[in-house]
PDB file of N, CA and C in Angstrom:
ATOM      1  N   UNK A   1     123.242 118.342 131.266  1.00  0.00           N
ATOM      2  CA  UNK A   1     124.165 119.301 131.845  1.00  0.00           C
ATOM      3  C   UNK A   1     124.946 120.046 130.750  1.00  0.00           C
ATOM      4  N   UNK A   2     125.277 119.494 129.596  1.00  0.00           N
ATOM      5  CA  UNK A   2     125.935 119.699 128.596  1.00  0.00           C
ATOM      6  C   UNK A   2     125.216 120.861 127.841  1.00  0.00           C
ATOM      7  N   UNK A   3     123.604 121.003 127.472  1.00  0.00           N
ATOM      8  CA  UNK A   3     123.270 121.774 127.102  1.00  0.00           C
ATOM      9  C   UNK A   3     123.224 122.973 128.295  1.00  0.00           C
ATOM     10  N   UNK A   4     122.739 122.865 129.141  1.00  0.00           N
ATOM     11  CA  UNK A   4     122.604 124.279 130.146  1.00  0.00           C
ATOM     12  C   UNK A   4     123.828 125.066 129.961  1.00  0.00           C
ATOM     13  N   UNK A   5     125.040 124.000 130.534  1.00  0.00           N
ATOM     14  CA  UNK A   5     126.674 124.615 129.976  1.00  0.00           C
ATOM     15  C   UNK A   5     126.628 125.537 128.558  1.00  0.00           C
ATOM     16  N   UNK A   6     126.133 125.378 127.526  1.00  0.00           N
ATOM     17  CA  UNK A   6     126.148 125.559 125.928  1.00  0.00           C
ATOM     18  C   UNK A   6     125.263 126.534 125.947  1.00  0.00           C
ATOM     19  N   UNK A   7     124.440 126.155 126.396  1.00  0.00           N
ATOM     20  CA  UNK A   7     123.233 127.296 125.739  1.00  0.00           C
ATOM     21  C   UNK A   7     122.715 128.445 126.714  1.00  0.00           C
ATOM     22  N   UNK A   8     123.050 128.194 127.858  1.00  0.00           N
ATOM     23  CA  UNK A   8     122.651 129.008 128.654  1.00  0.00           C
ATOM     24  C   UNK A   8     121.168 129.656 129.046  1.00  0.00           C
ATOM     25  N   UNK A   9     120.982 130.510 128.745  1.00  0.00           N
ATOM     26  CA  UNK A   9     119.527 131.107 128.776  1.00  0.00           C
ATOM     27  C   UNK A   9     119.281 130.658 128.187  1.00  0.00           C
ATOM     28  N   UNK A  10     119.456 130.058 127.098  1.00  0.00           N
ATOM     29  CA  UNK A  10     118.208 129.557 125.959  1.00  0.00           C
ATOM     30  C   UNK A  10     118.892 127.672 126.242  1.00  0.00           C
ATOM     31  N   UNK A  11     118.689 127.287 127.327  1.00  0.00           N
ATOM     32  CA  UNK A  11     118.675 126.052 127.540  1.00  0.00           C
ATOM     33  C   UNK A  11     118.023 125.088 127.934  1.00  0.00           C
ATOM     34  N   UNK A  12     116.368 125.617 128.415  1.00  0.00           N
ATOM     35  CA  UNK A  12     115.063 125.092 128.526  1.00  0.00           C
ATOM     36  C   UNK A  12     114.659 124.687 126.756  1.00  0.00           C
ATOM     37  N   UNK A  13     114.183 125.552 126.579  1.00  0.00           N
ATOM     38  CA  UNK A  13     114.422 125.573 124.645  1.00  0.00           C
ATOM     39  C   UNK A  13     115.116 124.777 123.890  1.00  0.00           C
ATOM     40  N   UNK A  14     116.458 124.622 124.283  1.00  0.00           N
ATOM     41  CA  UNK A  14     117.433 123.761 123.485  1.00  0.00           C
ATOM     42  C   UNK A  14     117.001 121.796 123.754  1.00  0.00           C
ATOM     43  N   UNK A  15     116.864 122.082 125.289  1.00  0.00           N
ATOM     44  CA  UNK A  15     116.928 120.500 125.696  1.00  0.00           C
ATOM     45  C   UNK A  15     115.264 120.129 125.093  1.00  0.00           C
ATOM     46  N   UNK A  16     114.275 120.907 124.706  1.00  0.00           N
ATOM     47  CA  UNK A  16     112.833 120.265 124.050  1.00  0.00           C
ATOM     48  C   UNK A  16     112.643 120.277 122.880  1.00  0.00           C
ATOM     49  N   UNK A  17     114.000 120.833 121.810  1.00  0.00           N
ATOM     50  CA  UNK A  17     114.403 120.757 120.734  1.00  0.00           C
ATOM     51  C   UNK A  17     114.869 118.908 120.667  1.00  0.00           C
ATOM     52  N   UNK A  18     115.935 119.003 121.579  1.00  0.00           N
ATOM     53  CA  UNK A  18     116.456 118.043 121.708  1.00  0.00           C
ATOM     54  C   UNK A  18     115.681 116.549 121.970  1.00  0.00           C
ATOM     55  N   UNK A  19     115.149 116.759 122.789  1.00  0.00           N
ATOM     56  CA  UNK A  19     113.818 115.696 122.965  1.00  0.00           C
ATOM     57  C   UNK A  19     113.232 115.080 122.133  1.00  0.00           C
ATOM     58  N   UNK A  20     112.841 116.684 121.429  1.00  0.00           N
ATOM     59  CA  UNK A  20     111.211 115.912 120.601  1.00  0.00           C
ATOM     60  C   UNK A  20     112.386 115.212 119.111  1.00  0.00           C
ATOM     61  N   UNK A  21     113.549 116.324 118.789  1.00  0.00           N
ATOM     62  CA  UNK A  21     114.168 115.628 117.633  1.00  0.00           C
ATOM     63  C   UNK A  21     114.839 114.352 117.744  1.00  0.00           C
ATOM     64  N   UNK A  22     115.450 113.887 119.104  1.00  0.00           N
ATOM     65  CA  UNK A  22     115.967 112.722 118.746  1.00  0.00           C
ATOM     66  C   UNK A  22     115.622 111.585 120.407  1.00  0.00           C
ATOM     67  N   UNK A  23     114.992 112.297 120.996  1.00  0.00           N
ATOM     68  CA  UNK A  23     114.423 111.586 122.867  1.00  0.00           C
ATOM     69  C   UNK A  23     115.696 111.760 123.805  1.00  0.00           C
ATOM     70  N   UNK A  24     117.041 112.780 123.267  1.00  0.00           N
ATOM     71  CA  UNK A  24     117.801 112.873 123.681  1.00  0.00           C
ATOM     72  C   UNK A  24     118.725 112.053 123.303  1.00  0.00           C
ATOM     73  N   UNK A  25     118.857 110.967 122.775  1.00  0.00           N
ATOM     74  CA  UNK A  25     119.494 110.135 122.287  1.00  0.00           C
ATOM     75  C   UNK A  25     120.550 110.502 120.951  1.00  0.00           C
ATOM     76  N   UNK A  26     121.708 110.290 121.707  1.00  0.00           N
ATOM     77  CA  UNK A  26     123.059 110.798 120.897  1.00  0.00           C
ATOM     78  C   UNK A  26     123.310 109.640 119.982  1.00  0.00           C
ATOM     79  N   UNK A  27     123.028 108.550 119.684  1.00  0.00           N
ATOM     80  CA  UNK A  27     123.190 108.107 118.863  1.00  0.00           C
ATOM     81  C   UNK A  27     122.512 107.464 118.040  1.00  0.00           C
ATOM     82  N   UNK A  28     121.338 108.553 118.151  1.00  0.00           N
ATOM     83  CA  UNK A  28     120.137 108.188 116.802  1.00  0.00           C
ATOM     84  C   UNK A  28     120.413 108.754 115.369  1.00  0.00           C
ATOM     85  N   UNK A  29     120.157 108.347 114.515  1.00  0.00           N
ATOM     86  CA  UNK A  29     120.006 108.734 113.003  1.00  0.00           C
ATOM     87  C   UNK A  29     118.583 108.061 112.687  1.00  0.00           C
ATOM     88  N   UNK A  30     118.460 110.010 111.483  1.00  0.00           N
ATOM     89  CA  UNK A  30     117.135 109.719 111.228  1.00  0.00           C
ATOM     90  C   UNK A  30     117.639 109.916 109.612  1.00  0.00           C
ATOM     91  N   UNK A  31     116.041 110.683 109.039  1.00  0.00           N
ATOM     92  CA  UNK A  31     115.934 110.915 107.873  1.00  0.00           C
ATOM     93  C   UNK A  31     116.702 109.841 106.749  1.00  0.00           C
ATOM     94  N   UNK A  32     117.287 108.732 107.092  1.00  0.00           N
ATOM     95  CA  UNK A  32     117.797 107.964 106.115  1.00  0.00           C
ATOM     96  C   UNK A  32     116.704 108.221 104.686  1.00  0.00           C
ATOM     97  N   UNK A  33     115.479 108.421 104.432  1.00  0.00           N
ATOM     98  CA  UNK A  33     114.868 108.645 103.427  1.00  0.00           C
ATOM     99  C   UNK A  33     115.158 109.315 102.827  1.00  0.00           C
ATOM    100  N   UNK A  34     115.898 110.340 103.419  1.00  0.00           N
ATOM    101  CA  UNK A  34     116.080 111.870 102.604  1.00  0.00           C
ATOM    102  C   UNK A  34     117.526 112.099 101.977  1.00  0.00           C
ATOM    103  N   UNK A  35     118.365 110.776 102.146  1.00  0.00           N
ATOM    104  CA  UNK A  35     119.408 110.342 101.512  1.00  0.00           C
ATOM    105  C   UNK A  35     119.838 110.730 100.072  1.00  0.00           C
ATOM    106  N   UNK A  36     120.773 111.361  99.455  1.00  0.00           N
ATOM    107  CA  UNK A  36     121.313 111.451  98.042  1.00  0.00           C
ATOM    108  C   UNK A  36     122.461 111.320  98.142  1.00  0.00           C
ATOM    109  N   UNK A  37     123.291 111.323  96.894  1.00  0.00           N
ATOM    110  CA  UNK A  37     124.702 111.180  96.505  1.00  0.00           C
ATOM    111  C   UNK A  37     125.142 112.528  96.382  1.00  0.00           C
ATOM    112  N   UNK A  38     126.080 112.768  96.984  1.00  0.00           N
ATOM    113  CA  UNK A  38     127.216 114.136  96.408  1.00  0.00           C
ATOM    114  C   UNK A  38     128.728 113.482  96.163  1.00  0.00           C
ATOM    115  N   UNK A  39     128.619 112.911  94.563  1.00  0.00           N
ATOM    116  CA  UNK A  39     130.147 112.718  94.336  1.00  0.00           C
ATOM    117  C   UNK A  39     129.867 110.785  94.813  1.00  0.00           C
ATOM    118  N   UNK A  40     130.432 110.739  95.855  1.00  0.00           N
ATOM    119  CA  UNK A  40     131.025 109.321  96.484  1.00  0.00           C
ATOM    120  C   UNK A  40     130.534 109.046  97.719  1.00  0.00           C
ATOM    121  N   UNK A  41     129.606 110.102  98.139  1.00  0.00           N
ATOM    122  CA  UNK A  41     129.541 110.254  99.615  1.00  0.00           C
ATOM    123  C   UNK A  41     127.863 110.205  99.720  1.00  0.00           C
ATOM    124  N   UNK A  42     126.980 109.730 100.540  1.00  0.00           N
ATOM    125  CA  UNK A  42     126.076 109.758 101.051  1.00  0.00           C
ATOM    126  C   UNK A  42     125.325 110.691 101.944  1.00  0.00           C
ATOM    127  N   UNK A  43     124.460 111.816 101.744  1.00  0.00           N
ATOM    128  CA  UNK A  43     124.335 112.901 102.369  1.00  0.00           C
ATOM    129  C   UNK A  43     122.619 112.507 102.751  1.00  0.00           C
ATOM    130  N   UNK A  44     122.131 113.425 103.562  1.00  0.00           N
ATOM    131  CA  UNK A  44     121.539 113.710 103.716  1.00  0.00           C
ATOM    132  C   UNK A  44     120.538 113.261 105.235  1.00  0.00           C
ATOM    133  N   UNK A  45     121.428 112.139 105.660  1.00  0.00           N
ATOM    134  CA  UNK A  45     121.255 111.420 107.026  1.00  0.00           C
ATOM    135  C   UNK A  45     121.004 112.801 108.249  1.00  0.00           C
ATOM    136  N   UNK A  46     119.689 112.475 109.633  1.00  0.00           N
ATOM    137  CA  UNK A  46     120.495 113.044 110.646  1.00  0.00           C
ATOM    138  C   UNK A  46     120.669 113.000 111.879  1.00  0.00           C
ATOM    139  N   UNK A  47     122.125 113.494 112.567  1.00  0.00           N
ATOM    140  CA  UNK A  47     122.485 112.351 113.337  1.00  0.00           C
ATOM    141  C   UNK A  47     122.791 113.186 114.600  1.00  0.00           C
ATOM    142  N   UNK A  48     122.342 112.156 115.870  1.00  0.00           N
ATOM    143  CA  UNK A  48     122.684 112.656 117.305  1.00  0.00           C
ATOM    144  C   UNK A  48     121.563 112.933 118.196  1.00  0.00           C
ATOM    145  N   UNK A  49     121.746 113.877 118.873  1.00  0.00           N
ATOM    146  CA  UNK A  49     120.569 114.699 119.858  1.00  0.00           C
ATOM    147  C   UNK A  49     120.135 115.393 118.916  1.00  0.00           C
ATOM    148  N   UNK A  50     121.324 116.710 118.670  1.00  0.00           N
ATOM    149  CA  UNK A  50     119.769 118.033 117.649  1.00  0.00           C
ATOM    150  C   UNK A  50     119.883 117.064 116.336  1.00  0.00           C
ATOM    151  N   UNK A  51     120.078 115.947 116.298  1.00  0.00           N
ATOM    152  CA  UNK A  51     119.610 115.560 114.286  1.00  0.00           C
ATOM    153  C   UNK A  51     120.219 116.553 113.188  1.00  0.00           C
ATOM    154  N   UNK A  52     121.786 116.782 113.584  1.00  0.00           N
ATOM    155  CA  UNK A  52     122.072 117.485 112.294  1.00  0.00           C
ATOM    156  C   UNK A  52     122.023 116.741 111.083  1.00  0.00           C
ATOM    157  N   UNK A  53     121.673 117.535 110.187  1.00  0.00           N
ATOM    158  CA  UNK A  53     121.866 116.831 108.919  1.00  0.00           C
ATOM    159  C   UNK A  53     123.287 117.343 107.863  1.00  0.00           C
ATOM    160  N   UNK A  54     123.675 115.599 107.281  1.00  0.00           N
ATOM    161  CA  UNK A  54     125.155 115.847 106.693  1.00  0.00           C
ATOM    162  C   UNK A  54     125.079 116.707 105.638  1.00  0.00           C
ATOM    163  N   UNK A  55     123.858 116.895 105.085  1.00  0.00           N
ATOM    164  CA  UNK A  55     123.451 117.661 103.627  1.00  0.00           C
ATOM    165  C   UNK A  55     122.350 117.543 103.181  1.00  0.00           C
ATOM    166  N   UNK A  56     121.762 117.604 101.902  1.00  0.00           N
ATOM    167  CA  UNK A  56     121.205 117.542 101.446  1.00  0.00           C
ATOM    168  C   UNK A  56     120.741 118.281  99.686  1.00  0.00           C
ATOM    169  N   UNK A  57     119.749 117.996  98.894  1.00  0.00           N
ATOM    170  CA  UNK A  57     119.832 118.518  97.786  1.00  0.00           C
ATOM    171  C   UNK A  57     118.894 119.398  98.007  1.00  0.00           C
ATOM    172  N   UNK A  58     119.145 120.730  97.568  1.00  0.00           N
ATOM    173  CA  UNK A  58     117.609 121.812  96.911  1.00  0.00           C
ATOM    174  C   UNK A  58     117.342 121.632  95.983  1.00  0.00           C
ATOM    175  N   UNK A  59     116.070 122.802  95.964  1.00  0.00           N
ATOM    176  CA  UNK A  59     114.781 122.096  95.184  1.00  0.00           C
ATOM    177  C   UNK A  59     115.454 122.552  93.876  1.00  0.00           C
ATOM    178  N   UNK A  60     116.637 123.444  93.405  1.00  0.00           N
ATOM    179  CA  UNK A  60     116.575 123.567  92.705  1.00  0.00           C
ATOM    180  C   UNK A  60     118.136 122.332  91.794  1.00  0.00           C
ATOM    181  N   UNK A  61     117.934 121.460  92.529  1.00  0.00           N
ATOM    182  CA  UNK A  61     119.034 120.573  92.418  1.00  0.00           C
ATOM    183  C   UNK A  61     120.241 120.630  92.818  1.00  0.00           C
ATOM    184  N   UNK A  62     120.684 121.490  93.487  1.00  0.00           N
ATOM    185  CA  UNK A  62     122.293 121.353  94.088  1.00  0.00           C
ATOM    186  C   UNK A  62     122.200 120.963  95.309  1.00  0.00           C
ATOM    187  N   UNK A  63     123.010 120.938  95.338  1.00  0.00           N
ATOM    188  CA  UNK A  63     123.778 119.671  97.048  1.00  0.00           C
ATOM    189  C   UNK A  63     124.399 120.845  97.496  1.00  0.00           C
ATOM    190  N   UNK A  64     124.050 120.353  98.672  1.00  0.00           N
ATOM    191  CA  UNK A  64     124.961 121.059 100.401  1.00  0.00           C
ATOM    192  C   UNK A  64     125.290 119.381 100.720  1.00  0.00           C
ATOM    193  N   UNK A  65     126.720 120.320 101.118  1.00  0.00           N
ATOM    194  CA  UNK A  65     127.606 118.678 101.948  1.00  0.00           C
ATOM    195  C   UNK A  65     127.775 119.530 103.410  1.00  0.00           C
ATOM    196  N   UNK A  66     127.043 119.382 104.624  1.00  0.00           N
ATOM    197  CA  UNK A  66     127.951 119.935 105.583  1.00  0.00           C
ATOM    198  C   UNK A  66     129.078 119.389 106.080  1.00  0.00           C
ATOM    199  N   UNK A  67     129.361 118.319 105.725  1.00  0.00           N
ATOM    200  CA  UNK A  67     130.521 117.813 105.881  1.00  0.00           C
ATOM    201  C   UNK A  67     131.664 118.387 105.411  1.00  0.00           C
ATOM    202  N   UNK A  68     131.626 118.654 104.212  1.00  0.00           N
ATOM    203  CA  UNK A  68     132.399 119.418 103.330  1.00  0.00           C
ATOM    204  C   UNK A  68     132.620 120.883 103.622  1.00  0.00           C
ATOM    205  N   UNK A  69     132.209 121.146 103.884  1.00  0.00           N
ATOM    206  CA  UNK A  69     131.662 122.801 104.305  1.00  0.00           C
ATOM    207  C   UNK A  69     132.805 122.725 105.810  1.00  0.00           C
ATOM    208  N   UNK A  70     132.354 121.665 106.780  1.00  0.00           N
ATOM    209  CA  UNK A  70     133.313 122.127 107.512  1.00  0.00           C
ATOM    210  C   UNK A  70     134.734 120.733 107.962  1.00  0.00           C
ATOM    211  N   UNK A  71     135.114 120.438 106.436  1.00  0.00           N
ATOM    212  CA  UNK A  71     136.375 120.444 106.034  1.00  0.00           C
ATOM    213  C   UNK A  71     136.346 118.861 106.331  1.00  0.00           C
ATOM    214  N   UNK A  72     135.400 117.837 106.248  1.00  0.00           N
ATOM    215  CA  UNK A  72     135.705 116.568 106.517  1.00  0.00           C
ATOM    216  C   UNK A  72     134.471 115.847 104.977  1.00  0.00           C
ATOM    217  N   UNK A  73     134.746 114.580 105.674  1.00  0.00           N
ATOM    218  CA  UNK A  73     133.726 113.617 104.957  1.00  0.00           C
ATOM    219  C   UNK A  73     132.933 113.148 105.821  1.00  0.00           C
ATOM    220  N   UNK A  74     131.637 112.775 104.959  1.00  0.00           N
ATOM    221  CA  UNK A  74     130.941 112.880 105.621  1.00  0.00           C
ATOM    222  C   UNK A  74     130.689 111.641 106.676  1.00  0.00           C
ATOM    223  N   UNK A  75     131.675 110.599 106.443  1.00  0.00           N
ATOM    224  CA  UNK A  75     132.029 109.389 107.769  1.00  0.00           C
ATOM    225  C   UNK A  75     132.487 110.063 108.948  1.00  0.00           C
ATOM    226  N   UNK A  76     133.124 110.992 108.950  1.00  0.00           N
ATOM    227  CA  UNK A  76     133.998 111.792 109.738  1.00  0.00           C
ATOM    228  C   UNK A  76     132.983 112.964 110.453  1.00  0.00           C
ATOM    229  N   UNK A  77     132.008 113.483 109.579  1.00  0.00           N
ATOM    230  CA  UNK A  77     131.519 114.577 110.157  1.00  0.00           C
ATOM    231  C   UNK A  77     130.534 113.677 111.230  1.00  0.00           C
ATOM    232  N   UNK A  78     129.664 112.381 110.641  1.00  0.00           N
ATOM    233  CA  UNK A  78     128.621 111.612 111.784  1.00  0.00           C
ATOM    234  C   UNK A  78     129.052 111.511 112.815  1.00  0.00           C
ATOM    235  N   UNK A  79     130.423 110.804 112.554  1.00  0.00           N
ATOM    236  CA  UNK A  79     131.677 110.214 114.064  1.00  0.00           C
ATOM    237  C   UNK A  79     131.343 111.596 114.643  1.00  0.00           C
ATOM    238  N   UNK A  80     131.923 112.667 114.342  1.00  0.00           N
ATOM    239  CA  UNK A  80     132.140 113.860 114.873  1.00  0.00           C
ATOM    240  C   UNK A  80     130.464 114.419 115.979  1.00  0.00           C
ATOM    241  N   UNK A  81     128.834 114.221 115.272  1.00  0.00           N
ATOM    242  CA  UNK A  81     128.015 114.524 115.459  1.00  0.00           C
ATOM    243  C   UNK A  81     127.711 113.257 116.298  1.00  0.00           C
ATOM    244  N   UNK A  82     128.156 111.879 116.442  1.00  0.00           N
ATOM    245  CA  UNK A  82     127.587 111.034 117.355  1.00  0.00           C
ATOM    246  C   UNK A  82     128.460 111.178 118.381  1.00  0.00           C
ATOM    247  N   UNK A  83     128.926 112.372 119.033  1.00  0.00           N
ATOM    248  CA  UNK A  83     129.431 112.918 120.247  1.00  0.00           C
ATOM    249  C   UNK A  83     128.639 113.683 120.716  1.00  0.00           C
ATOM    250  N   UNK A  84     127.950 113.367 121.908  1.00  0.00           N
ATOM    251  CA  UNK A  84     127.159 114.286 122.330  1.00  0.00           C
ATOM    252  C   UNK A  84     127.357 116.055 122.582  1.00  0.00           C
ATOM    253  N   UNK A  85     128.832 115.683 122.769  1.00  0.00           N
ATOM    254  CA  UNK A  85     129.350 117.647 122.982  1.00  0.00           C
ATOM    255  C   UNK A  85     129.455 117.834 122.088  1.00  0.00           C
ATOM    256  N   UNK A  86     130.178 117.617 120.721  1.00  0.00           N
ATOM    257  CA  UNK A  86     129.896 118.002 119.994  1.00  0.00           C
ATOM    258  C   UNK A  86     128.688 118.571 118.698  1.00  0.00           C
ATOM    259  N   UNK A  87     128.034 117.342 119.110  1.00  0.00           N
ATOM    260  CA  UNK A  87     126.453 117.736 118.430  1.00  0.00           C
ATOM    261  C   UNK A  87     125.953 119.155 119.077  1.00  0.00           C
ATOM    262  N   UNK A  88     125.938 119.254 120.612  1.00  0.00           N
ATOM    263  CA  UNK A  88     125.627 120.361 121.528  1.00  0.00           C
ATOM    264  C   UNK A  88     126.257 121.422 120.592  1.00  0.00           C
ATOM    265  N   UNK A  89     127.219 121.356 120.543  1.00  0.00           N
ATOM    266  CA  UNK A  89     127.934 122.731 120.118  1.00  0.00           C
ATOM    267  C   UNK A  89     127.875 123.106 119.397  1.00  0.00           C
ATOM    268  N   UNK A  90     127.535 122.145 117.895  1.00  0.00           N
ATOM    269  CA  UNK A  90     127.240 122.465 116.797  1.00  0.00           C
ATOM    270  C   UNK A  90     126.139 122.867 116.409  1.00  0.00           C
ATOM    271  N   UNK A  91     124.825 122.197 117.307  1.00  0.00           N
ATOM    272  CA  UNK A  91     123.368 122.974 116.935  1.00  0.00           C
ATOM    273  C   UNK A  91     123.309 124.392 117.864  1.00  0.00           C
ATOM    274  N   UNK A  92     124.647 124.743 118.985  1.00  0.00           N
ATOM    275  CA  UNK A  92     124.568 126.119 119.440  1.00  0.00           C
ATOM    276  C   UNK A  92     124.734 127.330 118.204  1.00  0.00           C
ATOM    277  N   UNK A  93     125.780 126.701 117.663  1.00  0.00           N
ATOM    278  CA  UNK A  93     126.622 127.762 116.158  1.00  0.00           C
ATOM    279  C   UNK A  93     125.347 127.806 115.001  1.00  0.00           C
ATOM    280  N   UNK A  94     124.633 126.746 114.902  1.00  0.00           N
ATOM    281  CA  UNK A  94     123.622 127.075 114.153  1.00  0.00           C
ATOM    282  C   UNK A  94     122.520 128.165 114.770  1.00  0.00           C
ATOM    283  N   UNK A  95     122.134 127.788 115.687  1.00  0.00           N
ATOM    284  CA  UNK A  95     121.005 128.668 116.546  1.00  0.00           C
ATOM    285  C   UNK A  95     121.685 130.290 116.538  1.00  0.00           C
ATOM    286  N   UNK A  96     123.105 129.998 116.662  1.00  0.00           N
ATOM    287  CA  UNK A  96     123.223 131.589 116.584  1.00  0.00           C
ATOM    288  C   UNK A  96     123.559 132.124 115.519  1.00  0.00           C
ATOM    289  N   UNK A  97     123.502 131.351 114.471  1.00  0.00           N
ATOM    290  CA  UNK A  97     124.084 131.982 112.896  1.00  0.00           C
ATOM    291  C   UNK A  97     122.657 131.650 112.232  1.00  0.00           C
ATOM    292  N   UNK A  98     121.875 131.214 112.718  1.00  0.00           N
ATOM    293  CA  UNK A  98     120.510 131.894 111.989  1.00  0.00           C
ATOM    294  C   UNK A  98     119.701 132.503 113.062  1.00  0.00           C
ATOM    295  N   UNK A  99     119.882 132.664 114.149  1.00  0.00           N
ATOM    296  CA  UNK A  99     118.794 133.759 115.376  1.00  0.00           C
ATOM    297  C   UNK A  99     117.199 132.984 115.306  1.00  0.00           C
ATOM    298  N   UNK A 100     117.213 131.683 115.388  1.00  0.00           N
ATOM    299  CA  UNK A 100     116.115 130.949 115.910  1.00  0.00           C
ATOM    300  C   UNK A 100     115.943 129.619 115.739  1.00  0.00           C
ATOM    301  N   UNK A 101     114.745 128.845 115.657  1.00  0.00           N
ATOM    302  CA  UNK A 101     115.180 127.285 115.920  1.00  0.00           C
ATOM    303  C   UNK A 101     114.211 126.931 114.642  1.00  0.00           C
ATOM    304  N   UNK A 102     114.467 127.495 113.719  1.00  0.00           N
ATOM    305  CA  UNK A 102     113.940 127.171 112.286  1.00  0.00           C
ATOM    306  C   UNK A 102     115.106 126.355 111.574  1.00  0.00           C
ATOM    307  N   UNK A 103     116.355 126.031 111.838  1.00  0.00           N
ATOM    308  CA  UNK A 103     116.623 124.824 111.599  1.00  0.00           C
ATOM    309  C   UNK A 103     115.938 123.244 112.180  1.00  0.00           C
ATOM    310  N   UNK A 104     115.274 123.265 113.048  1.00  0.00           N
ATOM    311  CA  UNK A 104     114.565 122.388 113.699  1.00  0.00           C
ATOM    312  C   UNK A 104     112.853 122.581 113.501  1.00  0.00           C
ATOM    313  N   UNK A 105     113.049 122.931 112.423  1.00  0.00           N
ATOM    314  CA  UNK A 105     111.084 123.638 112.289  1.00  0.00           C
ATOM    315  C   UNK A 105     110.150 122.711 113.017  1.00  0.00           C
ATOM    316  N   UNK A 106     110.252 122.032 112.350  1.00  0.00           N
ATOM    317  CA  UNK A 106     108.730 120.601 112.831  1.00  0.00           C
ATOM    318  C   UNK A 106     108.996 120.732 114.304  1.00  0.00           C
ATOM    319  N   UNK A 107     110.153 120.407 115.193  1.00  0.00           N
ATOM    320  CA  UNK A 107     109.884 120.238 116.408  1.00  0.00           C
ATOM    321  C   UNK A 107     109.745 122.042 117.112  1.00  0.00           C
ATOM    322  N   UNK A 108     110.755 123.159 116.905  1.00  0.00           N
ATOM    323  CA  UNK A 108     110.255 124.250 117.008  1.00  0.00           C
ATOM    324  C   UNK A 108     108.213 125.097 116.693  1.00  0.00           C
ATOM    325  N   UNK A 109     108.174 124.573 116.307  1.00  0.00           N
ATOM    326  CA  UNK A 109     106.615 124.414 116.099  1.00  0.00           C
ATOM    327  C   UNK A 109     105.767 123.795 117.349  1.00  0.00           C
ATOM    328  N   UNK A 110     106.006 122.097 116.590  1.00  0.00           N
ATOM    329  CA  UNK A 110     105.513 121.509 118.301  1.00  0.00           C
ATOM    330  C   UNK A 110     105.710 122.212 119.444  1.00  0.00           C
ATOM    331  N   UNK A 111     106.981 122.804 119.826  1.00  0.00           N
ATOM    332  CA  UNK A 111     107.348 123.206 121.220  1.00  0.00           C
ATOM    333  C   UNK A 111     107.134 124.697 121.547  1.00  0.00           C
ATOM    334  N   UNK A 112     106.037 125.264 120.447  1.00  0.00           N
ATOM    335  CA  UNK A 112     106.177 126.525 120.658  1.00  0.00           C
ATOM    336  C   UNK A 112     107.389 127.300 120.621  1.00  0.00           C
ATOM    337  N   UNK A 113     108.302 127.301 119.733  1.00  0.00           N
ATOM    338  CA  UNK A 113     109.480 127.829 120.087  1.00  0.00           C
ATOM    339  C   UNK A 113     109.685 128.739 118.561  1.00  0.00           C
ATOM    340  N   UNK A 114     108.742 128.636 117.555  1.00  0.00           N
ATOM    341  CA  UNK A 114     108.281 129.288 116.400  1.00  0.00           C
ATOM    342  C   UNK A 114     106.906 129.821 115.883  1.00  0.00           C
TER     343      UNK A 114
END
């Protein structure tokens, strides 16, 4: 219900994002493999329904903290993402600040949605 509320027209789409990335399950974490250090903090986990991720390193070696980015740590940002409304809301702001579901590639693919 939470996504239809959120996403609206694009809420068939959102909930098979949601599916295939985490079975719907708000309090899954994945990618633990893809784990690095920024500083003191542990990045790169991802967590909830859409599987945000806290960060991660590029290829060309620097770190993204999204935690940091939007003003917490990254204990604080998971707490924050193992809320189901909030995870909702947060993979809405992504979907609309990049205009498709290529933050979710692998499952956007599967689902036809790329």
């Amino acid at each position: 219900a939470i996504i239809k509320e959120v996403f609206g027209e694009k809420a068939e789409a959102a909930e098979k994002i949601a599916r295939c990335e985490s079975g719907l399950n708000p309090e899954r974490i994945g990618d633990e493999h893809l784990t690095s250090m920024d500083g003191d903090e542990v990045i790169g986990r991802s967590i909830g329904i859409f599987q945000i991720r806290t960060g991660a390193t590029e290829k060309n070696g620097k770190k993204w903290n999204r935690a940091k980015a939007n003003g917490m740590t990254v204990a604080e940002f998971e707490k924050k993402m193992m809320n189901p409304e909030e995870n909702i809301k947060y993979a809405k702001q992504m979907l609309d600040r990049v205009g498709d579901w290529s933050p979710w590639y692998n499952c956007g693919v599967k689902e036809n949605l790329l």
